[in-house]
Protein backbone atom coordinates (compact mmCIF):
# COMPACT_ATOMS: atom_id res chain seq x y z
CA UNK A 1 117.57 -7.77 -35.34
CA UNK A 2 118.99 -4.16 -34.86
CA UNK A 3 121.17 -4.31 -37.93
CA UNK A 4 118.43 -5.84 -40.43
CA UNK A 5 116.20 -2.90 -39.04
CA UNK A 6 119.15 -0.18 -39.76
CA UNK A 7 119.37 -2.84 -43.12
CA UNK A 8 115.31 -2.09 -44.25
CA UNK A 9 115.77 1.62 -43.69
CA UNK A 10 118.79 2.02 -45.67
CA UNK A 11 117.08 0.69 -48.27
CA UNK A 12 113.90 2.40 -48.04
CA UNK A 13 116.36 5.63 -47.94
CA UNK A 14 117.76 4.68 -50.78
CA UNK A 15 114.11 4.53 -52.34
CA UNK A 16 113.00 7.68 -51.46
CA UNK A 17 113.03 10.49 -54.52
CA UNK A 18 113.68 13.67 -52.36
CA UNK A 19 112.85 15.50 -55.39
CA UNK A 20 109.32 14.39 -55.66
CA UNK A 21 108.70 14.61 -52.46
CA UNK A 22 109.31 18.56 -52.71
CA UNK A 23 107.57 19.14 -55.76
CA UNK A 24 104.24 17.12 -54.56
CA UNK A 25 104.45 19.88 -51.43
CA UNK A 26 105.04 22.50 -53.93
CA UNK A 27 101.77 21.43 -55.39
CA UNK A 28 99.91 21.50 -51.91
CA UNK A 29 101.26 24.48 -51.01
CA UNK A 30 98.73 26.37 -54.04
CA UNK A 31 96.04 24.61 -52.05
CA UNK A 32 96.97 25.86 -48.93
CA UNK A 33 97.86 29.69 -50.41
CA UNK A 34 94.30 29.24 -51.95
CA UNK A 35 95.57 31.61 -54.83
CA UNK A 36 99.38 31.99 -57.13
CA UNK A 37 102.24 31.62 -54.88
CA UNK A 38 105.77 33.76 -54.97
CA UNK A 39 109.03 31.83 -54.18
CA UNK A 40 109.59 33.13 -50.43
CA UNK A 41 105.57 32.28 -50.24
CA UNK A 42 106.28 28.44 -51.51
CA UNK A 43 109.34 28.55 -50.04
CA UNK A 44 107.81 29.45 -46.26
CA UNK A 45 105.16 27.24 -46.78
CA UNK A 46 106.89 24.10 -47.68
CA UNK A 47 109.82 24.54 -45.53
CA UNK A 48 112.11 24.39 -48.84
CA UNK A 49 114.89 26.47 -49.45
CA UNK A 50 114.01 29.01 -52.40
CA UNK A 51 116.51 27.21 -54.69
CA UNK A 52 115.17 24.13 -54.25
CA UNK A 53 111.24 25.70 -54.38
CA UNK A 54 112.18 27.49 -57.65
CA UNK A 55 113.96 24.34 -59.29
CA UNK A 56 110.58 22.39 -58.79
CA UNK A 57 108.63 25.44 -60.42
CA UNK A 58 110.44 25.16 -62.91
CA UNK A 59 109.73 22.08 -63.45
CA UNK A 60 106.30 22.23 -62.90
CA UNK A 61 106.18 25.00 -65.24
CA UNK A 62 108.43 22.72 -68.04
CA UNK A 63 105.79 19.98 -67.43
CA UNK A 64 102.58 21.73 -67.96
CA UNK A 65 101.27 21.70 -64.50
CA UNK A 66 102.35 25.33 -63.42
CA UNK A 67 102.91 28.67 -65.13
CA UNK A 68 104.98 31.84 -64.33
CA UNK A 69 103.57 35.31 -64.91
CA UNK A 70 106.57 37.91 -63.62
CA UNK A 71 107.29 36.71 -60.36
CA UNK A 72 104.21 34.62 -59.49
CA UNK A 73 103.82 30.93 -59.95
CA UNK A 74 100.13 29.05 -60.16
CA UNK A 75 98.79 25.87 -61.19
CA UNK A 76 97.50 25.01 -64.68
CA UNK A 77 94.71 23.00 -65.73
CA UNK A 78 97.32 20.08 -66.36
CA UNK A 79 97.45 19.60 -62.37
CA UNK A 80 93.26 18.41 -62.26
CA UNK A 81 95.00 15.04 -63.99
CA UNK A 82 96.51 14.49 -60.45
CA UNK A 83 93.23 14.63 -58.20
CA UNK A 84 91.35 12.97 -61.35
CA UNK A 85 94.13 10.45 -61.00
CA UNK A 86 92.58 9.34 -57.90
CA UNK A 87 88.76 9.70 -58.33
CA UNK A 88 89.71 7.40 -61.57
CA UNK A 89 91.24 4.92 -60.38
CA UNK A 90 89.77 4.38 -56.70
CA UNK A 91 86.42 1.81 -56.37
CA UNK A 92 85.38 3.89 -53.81
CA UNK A 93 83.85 7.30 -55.89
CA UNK A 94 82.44 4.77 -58.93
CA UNK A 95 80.18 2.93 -56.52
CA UNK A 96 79.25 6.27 -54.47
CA UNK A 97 78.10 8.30 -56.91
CA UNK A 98 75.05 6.51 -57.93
CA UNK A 99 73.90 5.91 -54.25
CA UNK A 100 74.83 9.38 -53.43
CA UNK A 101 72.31 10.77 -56.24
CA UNK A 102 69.47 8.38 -54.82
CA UNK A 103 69.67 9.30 -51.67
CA UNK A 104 70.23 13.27 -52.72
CA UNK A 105 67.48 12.76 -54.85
CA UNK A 106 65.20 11.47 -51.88
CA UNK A 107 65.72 13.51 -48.94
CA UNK A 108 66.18 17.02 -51.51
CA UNK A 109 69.66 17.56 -49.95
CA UNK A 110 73.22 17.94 -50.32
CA UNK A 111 74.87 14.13 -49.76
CA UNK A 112 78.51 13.47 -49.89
CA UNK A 113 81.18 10.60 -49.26
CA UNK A 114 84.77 11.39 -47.69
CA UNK A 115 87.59 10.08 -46.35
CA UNK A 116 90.50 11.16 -43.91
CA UNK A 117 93.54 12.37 -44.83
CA UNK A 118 95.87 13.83 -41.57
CA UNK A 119 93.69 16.15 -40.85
CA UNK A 120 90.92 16.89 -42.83
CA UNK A 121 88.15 15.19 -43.97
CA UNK A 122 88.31 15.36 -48.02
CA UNK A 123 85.02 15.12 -50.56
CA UNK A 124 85.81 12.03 -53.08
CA UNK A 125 82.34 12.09 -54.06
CA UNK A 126 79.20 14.44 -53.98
CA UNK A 127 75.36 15.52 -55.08
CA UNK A 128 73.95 18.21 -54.53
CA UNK A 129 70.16 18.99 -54.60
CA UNK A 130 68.88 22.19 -56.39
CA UNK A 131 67.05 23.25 -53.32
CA UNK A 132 70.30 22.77 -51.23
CA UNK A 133 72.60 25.60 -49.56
CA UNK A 134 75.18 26.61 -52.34
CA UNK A 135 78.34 26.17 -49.73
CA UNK A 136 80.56 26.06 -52.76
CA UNK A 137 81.93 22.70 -52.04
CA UNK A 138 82.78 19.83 -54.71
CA UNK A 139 85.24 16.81 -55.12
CA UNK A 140 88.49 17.59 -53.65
CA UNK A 141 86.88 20.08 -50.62
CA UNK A 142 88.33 19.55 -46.99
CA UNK A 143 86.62 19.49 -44.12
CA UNK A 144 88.60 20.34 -40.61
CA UNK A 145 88.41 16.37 -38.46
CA UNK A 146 87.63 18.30 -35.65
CA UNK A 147 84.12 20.21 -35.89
CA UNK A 148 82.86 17.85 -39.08
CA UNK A 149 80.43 15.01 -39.26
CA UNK A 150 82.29 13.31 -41.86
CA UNK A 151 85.40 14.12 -39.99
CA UNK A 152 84.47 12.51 -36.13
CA UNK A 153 82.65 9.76 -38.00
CA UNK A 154 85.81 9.03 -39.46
CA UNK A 155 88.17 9.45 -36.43
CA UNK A 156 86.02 7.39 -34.78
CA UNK A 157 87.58 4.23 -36.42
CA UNK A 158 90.80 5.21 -34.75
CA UNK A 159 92.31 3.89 -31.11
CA UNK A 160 91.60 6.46 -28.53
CA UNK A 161 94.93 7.36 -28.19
CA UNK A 162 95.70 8.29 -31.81
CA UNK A 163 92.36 9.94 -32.30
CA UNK A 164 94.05 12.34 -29.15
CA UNK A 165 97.37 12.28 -31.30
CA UNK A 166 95.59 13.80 -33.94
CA UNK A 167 93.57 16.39 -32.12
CA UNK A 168 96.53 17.41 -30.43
CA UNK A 169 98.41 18.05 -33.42
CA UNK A 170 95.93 20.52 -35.43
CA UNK A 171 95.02 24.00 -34.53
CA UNK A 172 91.16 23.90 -33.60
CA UNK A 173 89.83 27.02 -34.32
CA UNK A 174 86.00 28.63 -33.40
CA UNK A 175 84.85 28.79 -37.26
CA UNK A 176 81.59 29.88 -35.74
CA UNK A 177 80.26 30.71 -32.49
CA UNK A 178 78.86 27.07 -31.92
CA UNK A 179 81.89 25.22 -32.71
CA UNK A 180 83.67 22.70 -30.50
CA UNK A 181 87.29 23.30 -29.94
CA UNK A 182 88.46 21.79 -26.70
CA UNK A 183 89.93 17.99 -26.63
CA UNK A 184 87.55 16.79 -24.16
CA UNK A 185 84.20 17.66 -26.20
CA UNK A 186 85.49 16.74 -29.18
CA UNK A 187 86.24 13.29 -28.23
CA UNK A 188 83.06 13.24 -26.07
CA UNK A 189 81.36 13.55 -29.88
CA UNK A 190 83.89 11.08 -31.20
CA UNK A 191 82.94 8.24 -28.26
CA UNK A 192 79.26 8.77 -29.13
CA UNK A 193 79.41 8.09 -32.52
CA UNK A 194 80.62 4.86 -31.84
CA UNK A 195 77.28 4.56 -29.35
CA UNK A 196 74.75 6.19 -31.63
CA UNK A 197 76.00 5.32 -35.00
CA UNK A 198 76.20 8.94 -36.52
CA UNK A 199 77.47 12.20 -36.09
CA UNK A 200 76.42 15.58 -35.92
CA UNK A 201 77.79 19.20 -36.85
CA UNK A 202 75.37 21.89 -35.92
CA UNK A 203 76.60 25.32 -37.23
CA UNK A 204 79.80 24.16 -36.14
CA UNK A 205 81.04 25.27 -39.64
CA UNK A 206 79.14 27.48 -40.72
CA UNK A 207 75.98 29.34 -39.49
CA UNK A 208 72.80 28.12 -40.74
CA UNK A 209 74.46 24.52 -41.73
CA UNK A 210 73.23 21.03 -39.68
CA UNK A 211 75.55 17.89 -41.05
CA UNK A 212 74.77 14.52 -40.36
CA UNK A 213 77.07 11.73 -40.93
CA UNK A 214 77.65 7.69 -41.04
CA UNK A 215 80.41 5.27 -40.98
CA UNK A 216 80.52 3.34 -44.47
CA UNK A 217 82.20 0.08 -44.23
CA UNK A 218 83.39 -2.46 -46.84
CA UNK A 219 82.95 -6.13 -46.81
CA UNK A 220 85.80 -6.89 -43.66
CA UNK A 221 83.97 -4.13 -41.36
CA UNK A 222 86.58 -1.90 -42.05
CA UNK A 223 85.83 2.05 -42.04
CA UNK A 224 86.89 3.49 -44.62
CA UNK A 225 84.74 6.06 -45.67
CA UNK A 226 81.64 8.73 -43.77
CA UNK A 227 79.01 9.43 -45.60
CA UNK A 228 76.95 12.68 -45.13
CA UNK A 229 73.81 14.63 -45.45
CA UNK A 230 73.70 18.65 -45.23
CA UNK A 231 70.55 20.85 -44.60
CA UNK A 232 69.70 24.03 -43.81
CA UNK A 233 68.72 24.89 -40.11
CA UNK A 234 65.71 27.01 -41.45
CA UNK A 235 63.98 23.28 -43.00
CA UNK A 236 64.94 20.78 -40.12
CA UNK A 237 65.93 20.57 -36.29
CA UNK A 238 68.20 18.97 -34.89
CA UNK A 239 65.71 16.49 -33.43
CA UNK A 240 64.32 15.88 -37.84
CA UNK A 241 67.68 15.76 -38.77
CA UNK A 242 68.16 12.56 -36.84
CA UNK A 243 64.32 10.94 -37.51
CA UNK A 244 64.76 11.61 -41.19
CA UNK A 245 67.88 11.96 -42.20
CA UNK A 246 69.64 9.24 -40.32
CA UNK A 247 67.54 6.32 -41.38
CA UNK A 248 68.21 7.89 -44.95
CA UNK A 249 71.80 7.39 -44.52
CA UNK A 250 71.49 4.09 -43.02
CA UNK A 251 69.65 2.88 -46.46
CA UNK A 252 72.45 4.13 -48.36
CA UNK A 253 74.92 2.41 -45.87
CA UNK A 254 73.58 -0.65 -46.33
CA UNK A 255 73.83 -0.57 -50.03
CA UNK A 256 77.25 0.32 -49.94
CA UNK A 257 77.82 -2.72 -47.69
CA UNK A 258 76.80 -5.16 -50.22
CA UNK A 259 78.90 -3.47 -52.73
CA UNK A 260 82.49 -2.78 -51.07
């Protein structure tokens, strides 16, 4: 048993291209830098020796997805292939988009699908409503788990004890003075989500901001998306968030249902 084991990773070893792996984090790291990145600045962020960081910008840069300018590196508009990669080829953002724009389209505000990955949870698919706030989110914005809707709805699905795995692991910072940072709260708002069938940020991310938020399933019950609704605390409550908004979302749930 042990030596098939030490047998299947040997071979997935074997399989793994150490070189992709390091430029795919030299690609995240411009996300994370949120602007053009220096070798020592790649180089800290990925963990990556500089020889290794500048051999993969190089590459990058050979390939059409970076360019240099003196001693600066940044992404070029060859790179939106990779995230449009995704939103082309996954079911999920096709059958979205039209439900998303109904329901937008209805309630006059901001709705959005996303799903979780580590961390955050990330915008596959959104509409926003010209009344709405102008947060400057899109496709491809993340979300902290931790104080988002979209984010507990979606660590919700998890066991208890990785949803506390998870927490554990990520810095939880106060992005406002109403946000939720310590373990027990947060899970409190986790475990009633899976009571109440919705969550709810309240200026937890940004002042003036109520989110609302529901599990979407697909045909086996499976979560694997949150779908969301964003308003401005100057138009509803919290208490007309949930009477209007939430049966909203639970419309648009079921129609997802039937086509997932």
């Amino acid at each position: 048993m042990a030596a098939a084991l030490g047998m299947e990773q040997q071979k997935e070893e074997k399989e793994y291209v150490m070189g992709l792996e390091k430029g795919l984090a030299i690609v995240e790291a411009f996300g994370i830098s949120r602007g053009p990145l220096t070798l020592t600045q790649a180089a800290e962020i990925t963990g990556h020796t500089k020889a290794a960081v500048r051999r993969s910008l190089l590459t990058l840069c050979k390939l059409g997805y970076a360019s240099q300018d003196g001693r600066s590196f940044r992404l070029a508009p060859r790179s939106l292939r990779l995230g449009h990669a995704y939103v082309a080829s996954d079911p999920l953002p096709k059958v979205a988009q039209p439900i998303l724009e109904m329901t937008s389209e209805r309630t006059r505000e901001s709705a959005s699908i996303a799903v979780l990955d580590s961390q955050d949870a990330v915008f596959v698919a959104r509409s926003t409503h010209r009344r709405s706030l102008s947060s400057g989110l899109g496709v491809g914005a993340r979300l902290p788990a931790y104080a988002s809707a979209t984010g507990r709805v979606l660590l919700s699905g998890k066991p208890a004890a990785e949803v506390e795995f998870i927490l554990n692991r990520m810095s939880r910072p106060a992005l406002t003075p109403h946000t939720r940072t310590g373990m027990k709260e947060i899970i409190k708002e986790i475990a009633r989500v899976r009571t109440h069938g919705y969550a709810i940020s309240d200026e937890e991310l940004e002042i003036g901001l109520r989110s609302v938020a529901v599990p979407i399933r697909n045909g086996r019950g499976e979560l694997v998306a949150a779908m969301s609704l964003s308003v401005s605390t100057s138009r509803m409550t919290r208490e007309q968030v949930v009477e209007q908004l939430v049966p909203e979302l639970e419309t648009a749930r079921r129609s997802f249902a039937a086509l997932l």
